[in-house]
N, C-alpha and C. Protein backbone atom coordinates (compact mmCIF):
# COMPACT_ATOMS: atom_id res chain seq x y z
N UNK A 1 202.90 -5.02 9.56
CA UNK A 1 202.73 -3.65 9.15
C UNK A 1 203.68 -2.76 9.94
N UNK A 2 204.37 -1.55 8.95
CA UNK A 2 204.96 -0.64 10.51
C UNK A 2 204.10 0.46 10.50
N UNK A 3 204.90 1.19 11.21
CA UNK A 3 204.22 2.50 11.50
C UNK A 3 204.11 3.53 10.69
N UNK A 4 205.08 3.76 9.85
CA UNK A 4 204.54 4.52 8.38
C UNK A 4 203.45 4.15 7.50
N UNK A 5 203.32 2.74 7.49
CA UNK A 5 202.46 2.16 6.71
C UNK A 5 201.09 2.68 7.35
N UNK A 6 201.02 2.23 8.52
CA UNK A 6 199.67 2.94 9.33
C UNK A 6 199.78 4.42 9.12
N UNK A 7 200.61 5.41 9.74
CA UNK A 7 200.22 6.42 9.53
C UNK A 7 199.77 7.05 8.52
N UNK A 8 200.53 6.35 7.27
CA UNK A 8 199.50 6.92 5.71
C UNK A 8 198.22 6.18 5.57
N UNK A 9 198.21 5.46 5.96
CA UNK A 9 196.67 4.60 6.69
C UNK A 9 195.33 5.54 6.77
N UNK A 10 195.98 5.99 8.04
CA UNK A 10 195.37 6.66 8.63
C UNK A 10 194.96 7.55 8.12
N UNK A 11 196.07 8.75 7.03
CA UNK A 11 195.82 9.92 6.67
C UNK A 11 195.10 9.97 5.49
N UNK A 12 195.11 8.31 4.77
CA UNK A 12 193.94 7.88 3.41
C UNK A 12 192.48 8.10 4.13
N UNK A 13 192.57 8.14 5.40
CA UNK A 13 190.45 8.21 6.17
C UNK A 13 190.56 9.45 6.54
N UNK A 14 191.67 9.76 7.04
CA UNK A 14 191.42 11.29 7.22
C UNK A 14 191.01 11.79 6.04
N UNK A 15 191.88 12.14 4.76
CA UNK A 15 190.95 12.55 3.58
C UNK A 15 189.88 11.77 2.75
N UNK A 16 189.57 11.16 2.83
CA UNK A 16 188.18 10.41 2.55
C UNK A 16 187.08 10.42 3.27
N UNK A 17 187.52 10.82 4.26
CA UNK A 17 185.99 11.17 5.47
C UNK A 17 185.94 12.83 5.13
N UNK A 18 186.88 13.52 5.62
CA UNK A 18 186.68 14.86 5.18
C UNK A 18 186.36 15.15 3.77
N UNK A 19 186.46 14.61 2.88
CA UNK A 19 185.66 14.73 1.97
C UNK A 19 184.33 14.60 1.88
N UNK A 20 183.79 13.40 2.21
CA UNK A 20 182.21 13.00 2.40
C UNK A 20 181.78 13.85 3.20
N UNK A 21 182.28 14.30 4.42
CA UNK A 21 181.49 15.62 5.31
C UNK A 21 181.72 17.08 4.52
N UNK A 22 182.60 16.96 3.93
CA UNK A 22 182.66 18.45 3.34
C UNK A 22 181.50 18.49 1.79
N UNK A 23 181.48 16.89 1.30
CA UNK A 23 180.50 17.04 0.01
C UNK A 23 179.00 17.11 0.55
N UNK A 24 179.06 16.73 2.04
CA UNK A 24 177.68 16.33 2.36
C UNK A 24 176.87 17.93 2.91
N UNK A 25 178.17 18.85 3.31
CA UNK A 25 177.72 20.29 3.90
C UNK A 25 177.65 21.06 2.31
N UNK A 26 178.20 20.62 1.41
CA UNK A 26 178.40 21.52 0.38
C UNK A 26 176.75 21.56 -0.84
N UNK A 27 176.15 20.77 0.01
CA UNK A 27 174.45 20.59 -0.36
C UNK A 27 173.39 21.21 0.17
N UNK A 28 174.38 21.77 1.08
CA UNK A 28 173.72 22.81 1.55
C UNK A 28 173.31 24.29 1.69
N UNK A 29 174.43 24.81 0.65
CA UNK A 29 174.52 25.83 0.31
C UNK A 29 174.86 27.30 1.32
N UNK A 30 175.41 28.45 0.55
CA UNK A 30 175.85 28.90 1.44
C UNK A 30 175.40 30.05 2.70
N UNK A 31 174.00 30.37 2.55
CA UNK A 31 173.15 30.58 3.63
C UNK A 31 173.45 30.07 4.84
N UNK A 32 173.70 28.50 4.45
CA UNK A 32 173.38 27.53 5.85
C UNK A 32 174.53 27.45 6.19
N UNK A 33 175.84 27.21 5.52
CA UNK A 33 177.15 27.10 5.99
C UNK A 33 177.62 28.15 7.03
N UNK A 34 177.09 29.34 6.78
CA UNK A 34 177.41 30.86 7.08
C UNK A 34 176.55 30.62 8.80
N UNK A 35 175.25 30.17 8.53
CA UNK A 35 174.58 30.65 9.71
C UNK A 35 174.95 30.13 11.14
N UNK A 36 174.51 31.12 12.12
CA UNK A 36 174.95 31.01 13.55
C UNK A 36 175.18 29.55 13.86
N UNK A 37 175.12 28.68 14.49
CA UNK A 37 174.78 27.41 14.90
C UNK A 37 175.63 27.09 16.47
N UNK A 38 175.18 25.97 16.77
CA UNK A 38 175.29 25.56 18.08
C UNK A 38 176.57 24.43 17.69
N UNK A 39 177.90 25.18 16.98
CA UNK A 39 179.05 24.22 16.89
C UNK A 39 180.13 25.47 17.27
N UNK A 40 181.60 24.29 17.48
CA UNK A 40 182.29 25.08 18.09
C UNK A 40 183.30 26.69 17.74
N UNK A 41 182.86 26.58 16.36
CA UNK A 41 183.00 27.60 15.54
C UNK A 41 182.06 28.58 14.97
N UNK A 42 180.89 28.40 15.55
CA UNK A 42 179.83 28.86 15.08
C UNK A 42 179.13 28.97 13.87
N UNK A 43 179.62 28.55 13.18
CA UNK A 43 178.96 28.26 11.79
C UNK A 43 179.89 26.90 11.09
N UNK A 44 179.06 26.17 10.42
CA UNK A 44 179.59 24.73 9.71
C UNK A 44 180.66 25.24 9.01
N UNK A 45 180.43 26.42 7.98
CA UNK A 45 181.61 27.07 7.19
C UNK A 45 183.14 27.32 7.98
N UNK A 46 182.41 27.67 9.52
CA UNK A 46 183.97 28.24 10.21
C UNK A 46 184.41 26.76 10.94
N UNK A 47 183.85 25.95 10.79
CA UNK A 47 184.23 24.69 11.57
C UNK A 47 185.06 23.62 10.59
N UNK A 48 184.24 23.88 9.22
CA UNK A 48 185.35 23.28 8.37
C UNK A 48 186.34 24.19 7.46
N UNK A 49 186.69 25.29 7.74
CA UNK A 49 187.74 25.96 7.50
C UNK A 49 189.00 25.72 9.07
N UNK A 50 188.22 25.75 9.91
CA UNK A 50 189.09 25.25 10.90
C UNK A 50 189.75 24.05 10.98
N UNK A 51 188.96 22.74 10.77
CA UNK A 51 189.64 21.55 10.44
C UNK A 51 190.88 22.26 9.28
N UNK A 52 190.63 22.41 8.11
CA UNK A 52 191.55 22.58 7.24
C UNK A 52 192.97 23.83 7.48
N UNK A 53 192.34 24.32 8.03
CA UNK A 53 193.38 25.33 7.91
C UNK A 53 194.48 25.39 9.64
N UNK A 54 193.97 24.27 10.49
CA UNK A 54 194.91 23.47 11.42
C UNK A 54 195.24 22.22 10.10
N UNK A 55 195.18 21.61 9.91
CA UNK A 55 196.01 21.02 8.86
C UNK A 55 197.07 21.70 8.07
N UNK A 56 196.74 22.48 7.62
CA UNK A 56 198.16 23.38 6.80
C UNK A 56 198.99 23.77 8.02
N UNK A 57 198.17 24.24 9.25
CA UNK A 57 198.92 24.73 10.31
C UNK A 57 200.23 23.42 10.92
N UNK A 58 199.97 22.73 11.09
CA UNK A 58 200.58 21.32 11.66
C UNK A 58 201.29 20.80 10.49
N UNK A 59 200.88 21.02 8.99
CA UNK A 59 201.62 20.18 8.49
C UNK A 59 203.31 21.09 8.23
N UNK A 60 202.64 22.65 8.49
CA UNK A 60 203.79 23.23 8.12
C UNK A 60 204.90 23.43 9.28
N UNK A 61 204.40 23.03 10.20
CA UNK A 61 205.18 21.99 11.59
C UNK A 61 206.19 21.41 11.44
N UNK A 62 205.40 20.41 10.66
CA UNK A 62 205.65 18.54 10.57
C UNK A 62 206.94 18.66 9.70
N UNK A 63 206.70 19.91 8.72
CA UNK A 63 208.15 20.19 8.08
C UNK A 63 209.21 20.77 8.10
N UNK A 64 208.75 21.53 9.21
CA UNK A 64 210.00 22.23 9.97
C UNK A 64 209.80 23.55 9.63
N UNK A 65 209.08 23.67 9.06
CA UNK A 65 208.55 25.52 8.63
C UNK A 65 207.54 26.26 8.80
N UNK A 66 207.22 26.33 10.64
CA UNK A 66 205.76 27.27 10.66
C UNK A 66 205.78 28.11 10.37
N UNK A 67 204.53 28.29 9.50
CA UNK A 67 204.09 29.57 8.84
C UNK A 67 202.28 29.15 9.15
N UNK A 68 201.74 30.40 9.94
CA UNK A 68 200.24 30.37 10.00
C UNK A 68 199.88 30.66 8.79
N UNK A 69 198.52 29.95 8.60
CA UNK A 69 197.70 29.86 7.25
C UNK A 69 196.76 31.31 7.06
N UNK A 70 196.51 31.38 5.96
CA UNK A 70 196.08 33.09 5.92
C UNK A 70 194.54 32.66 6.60
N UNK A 71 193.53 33.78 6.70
CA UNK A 71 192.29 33.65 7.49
C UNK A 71 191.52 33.23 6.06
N UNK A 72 190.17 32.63 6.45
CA UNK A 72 189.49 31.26 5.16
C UNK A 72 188.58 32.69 4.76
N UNK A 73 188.29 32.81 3.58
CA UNK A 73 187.42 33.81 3.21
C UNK A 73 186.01 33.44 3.22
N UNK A 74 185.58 34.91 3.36
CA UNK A 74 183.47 33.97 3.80
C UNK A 74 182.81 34.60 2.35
N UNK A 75 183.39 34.86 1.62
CA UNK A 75 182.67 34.29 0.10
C UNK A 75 183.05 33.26 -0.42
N UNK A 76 182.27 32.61 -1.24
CA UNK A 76 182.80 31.57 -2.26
C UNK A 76 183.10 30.43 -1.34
N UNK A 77 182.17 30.24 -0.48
CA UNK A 77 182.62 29.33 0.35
C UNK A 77 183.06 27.57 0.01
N UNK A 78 182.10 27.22 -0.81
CA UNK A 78 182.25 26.03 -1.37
C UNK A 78 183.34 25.33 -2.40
N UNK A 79 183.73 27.19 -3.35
CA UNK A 79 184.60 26.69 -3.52
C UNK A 79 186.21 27.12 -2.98
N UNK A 80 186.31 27.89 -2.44
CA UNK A 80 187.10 27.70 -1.23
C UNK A 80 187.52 26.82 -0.70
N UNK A 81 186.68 26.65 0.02
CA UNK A 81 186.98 24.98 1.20
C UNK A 81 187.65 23.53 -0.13
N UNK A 82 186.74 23.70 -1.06
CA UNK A 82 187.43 22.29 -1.99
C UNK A 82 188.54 22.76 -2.20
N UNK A 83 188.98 23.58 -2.72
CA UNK A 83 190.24 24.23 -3.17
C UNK A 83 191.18 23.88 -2.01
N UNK A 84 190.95 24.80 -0.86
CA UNK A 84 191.99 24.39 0.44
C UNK A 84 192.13 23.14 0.84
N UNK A 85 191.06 22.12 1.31
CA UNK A 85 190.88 20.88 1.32
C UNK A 85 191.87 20.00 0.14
N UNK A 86 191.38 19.82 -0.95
CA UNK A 86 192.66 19.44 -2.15
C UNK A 86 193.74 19.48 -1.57
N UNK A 87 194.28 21.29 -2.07
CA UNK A 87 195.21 21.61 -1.57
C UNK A 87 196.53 20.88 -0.08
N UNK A 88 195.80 21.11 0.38
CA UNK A 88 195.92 20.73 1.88
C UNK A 88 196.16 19.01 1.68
N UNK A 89 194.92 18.23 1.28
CA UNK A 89 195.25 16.68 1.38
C UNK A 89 196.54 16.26 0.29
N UNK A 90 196.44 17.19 -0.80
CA UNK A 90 197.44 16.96 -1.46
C UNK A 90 199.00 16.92 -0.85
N UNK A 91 199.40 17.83 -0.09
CA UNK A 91 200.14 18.46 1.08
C UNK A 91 200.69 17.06 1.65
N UNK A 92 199.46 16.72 2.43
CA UNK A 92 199.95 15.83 3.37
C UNK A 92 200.13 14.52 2.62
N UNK A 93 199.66 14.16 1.53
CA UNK A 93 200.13 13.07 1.05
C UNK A 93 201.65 13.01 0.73
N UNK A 94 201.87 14.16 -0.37
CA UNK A 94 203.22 14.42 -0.70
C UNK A 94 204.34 14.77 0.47
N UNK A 95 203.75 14.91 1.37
CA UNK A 95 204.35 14.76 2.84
C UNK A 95 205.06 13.40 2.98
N UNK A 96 203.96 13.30 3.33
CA UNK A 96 204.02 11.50 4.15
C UNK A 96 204.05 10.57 3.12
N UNK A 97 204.19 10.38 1.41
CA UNK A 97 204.96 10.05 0.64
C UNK A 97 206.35 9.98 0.77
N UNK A 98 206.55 11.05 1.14
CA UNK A 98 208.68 11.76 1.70
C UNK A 98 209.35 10.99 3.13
N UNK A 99 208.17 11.25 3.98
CA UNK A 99 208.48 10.03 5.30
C UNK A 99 209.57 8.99 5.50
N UNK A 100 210.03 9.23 6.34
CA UNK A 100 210.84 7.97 6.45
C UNK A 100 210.48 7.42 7.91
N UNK A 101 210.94 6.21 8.13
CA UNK A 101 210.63 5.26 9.85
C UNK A 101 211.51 6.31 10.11
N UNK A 102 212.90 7.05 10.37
CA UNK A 102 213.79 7.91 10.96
C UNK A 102 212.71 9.11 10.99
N UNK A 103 212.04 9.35 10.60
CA UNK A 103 211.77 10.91 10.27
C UNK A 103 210.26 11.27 10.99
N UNK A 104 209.59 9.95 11.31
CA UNK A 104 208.62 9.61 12.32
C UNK A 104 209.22 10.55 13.93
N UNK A 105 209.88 9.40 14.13
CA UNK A 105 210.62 9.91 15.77
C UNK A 105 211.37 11.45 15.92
N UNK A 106 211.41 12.10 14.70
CA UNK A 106 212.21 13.09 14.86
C UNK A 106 211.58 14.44 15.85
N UNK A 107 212.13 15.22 16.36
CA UNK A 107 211.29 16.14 17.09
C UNK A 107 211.39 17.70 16.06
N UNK A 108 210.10 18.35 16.12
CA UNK A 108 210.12 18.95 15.34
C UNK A 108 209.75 20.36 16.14
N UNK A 109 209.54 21.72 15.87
CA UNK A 109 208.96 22.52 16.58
C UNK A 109 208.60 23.69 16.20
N UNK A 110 207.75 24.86 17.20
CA UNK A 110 207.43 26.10 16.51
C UNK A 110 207.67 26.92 17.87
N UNK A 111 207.57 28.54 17.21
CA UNK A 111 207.77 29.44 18.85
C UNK A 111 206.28 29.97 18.19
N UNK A 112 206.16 30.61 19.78
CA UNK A 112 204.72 31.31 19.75
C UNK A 112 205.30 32.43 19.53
N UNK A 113 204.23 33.36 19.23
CA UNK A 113 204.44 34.56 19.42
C UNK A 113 205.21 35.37 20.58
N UNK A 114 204.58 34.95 22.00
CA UNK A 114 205.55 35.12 22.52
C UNK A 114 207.12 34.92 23.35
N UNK A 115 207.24 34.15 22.17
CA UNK A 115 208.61 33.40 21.82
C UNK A 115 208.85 32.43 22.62
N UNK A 116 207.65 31.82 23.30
CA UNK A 116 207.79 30.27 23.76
C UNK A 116 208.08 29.19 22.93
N UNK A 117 209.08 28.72 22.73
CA UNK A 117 209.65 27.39 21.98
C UNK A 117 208.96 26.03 22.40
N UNK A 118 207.90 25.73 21.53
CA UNK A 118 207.76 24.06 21.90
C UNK A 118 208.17 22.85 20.99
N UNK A 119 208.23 22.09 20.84
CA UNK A 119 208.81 20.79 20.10
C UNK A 119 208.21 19.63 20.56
N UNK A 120 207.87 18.82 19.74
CA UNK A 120 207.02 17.48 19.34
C UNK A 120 207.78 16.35 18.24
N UNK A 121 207.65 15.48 19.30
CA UNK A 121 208.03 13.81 18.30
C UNK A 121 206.85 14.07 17.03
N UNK A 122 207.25 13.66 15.86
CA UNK A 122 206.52 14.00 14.73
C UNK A 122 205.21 13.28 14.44
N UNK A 123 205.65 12.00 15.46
CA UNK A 123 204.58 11.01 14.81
C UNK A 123 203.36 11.60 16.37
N UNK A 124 203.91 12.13 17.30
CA UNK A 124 202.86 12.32 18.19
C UNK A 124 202.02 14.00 17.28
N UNK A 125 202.40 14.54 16.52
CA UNK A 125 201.93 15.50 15.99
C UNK A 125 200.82 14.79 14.87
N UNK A 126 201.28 13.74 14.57
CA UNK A 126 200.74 13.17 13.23
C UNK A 126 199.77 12.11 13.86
N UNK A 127 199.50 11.84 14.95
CA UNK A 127 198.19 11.88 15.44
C UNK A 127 197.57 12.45 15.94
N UNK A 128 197.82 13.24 16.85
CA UNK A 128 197.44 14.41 17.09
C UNK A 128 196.47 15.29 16.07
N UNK A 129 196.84 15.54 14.85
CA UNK A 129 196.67 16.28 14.01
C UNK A 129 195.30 15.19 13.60
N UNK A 130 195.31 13.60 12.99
CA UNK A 130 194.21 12.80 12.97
C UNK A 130 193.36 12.90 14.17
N UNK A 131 193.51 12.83 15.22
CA UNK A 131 192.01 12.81 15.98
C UNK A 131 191.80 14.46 15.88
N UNK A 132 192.43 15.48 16.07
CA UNK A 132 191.71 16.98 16.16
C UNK A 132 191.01 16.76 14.82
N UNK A 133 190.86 16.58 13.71
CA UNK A 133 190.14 16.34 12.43
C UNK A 133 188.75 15.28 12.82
N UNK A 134 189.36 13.97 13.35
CA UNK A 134 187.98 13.72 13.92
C UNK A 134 186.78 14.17 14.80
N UNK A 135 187.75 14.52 15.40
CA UNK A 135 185.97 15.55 16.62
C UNK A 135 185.97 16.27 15.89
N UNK A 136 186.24 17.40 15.22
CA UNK A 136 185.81 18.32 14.40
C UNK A 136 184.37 18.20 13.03
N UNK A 137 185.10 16.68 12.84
CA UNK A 137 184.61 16.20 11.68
C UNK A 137 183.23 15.52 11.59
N UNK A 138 183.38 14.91 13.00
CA UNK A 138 181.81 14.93 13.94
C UNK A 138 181.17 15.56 14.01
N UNK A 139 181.61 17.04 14.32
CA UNK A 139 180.71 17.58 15.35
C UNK A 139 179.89 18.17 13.73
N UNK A 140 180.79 18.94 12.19
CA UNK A 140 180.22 19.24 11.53
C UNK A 140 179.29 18.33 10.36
N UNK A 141 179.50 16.87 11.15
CA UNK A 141 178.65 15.85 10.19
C UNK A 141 177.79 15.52 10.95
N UNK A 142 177.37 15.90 12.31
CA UNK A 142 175.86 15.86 12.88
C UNK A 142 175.40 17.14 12.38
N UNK A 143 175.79 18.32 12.65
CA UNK A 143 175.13 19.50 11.87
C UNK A 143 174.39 19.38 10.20
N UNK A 144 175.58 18.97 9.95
CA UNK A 144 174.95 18.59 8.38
C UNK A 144 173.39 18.06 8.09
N UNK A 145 173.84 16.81 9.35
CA UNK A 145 172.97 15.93 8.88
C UNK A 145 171.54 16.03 9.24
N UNK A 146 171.38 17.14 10.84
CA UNK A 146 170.44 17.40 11.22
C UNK A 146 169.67 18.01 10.38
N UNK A 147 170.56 18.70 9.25
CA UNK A 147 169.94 19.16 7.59
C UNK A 147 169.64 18.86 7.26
N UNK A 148 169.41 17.56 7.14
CA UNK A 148 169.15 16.56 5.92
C UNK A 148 170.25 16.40 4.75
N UNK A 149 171.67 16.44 5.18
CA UNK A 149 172.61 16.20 4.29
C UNK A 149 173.54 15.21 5.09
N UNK A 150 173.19 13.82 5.11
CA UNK A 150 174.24 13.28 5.99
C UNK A 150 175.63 13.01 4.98
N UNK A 151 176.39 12.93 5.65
CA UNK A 151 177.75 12.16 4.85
C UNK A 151 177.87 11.03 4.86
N UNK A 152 176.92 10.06 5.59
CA UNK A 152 176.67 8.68 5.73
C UNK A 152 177.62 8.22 6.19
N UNK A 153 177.65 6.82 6.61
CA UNK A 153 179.04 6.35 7.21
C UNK A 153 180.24 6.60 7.03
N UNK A 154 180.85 7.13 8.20
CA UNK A 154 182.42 7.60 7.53
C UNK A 154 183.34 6.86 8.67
N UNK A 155 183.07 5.87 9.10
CA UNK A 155 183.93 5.12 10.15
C UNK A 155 185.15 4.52 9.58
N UNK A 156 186.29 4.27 10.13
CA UNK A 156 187.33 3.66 9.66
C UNK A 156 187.16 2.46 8.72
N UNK A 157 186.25 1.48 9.03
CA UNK A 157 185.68 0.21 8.48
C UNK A 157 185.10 0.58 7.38
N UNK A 158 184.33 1.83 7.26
CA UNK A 158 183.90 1.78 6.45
C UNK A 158 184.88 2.55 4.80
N UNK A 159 185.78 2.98 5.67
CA UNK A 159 187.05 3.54 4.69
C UNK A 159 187.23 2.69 4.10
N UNK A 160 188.10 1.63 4.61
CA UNK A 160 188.84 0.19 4.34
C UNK A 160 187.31 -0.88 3.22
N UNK A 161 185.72 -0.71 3.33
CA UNK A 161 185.35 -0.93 2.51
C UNK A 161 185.71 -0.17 1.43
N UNK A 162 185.25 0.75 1.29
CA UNK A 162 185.92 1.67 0.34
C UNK A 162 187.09 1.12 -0.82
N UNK A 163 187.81 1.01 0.07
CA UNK A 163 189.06 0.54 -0.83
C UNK A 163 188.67 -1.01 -0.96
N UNK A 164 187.79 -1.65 -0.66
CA UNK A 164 188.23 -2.92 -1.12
C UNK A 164 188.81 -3.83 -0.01
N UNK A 165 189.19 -3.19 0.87
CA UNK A 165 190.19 -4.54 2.05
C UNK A 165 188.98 -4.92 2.38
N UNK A 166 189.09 -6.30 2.80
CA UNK A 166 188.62 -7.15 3.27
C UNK A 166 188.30 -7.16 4.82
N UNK A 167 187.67 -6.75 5.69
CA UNK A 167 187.93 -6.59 7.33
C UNK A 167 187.43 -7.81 7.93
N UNK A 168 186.77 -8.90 7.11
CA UNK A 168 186.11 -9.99 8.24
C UNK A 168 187.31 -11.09 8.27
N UNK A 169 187.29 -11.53 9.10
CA UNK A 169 187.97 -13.01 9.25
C UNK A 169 187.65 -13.97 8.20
């Protein structure tokens, strides 16, 4: 296997788990999405607009063109988030479809505001960008679930069932 092959790997569980946590909060309606809670965004709604909208943020990185993502609106939340989510996974597929092994190692970068210049090997962005989605993706699929909406297993293994691969010896 190389390393492109994994990294679109990877980014097939990234959107397949964020899906199941986003279908599993979206049962919940939008009272509950909205309300205060003990996550790091304070509400499930602002925690998975955050996953997503650092995704557009990084991917528009990854291409050499930062541009911050507009702020997630707090109506219409459900369908919002699918819309951006899509959006967004669509993004990174057609991304990392374009990929090349050269284009992995390349260094890429953004300035801050106050015009601090930083730059990143692409593929350290492009994990980077997979685990910040995982703790995130945690923290709003115990919330969920303490609801009574779990997203049920969303482990890597259980991706790769998903598709069909085979994982036992």
């Amino acid at each position: 296997m190389d390393w492109l092959e994994y990294v679109r790997r990877q980014y097939g569980y990234v959107e397949w788990s964020n899906n199941r946590v986003l279908e599993a909060a979206a049962a919940l309606g939008e009272a509950e999405l909205l309300k205060e809670r003990d996550v790091p965004y304070g509400s499930i709604a602002n925690d998975l607009s955050h996953i997503v909208r650092t995704q557009v943020w990084w991917l528009s990185v990854l291409e050499d063109k930062p541009e911050r993502p507009p702020e997630f609106p707090q109506t219409d939340i459900i369908a919002n988030l699918r819309r951006w989510y899509e959006d967004s996974h669509g993004a990174l597929r057609r991304f990392l479809d374009s990929l090349t092994e050269e284009g992995l190692v390349q260094k890429v970068g953004a300035t801050r505001p106050s015009g601090e210049r930083y730059e990143w090997v692409r593929w350290h962005l492009l994990m980077h960008l997979a685990n910040h989605s995982i703790q995130h993706r945690a923290e709003v699929g115990i919330a969920v679930a303490s609801l009574g909406s779990s997203p049920g297993d969303i482990d890597f293994l259980d991706y790769l069932a998903h598709l069909g691969v085979e994982t036992r010896p």
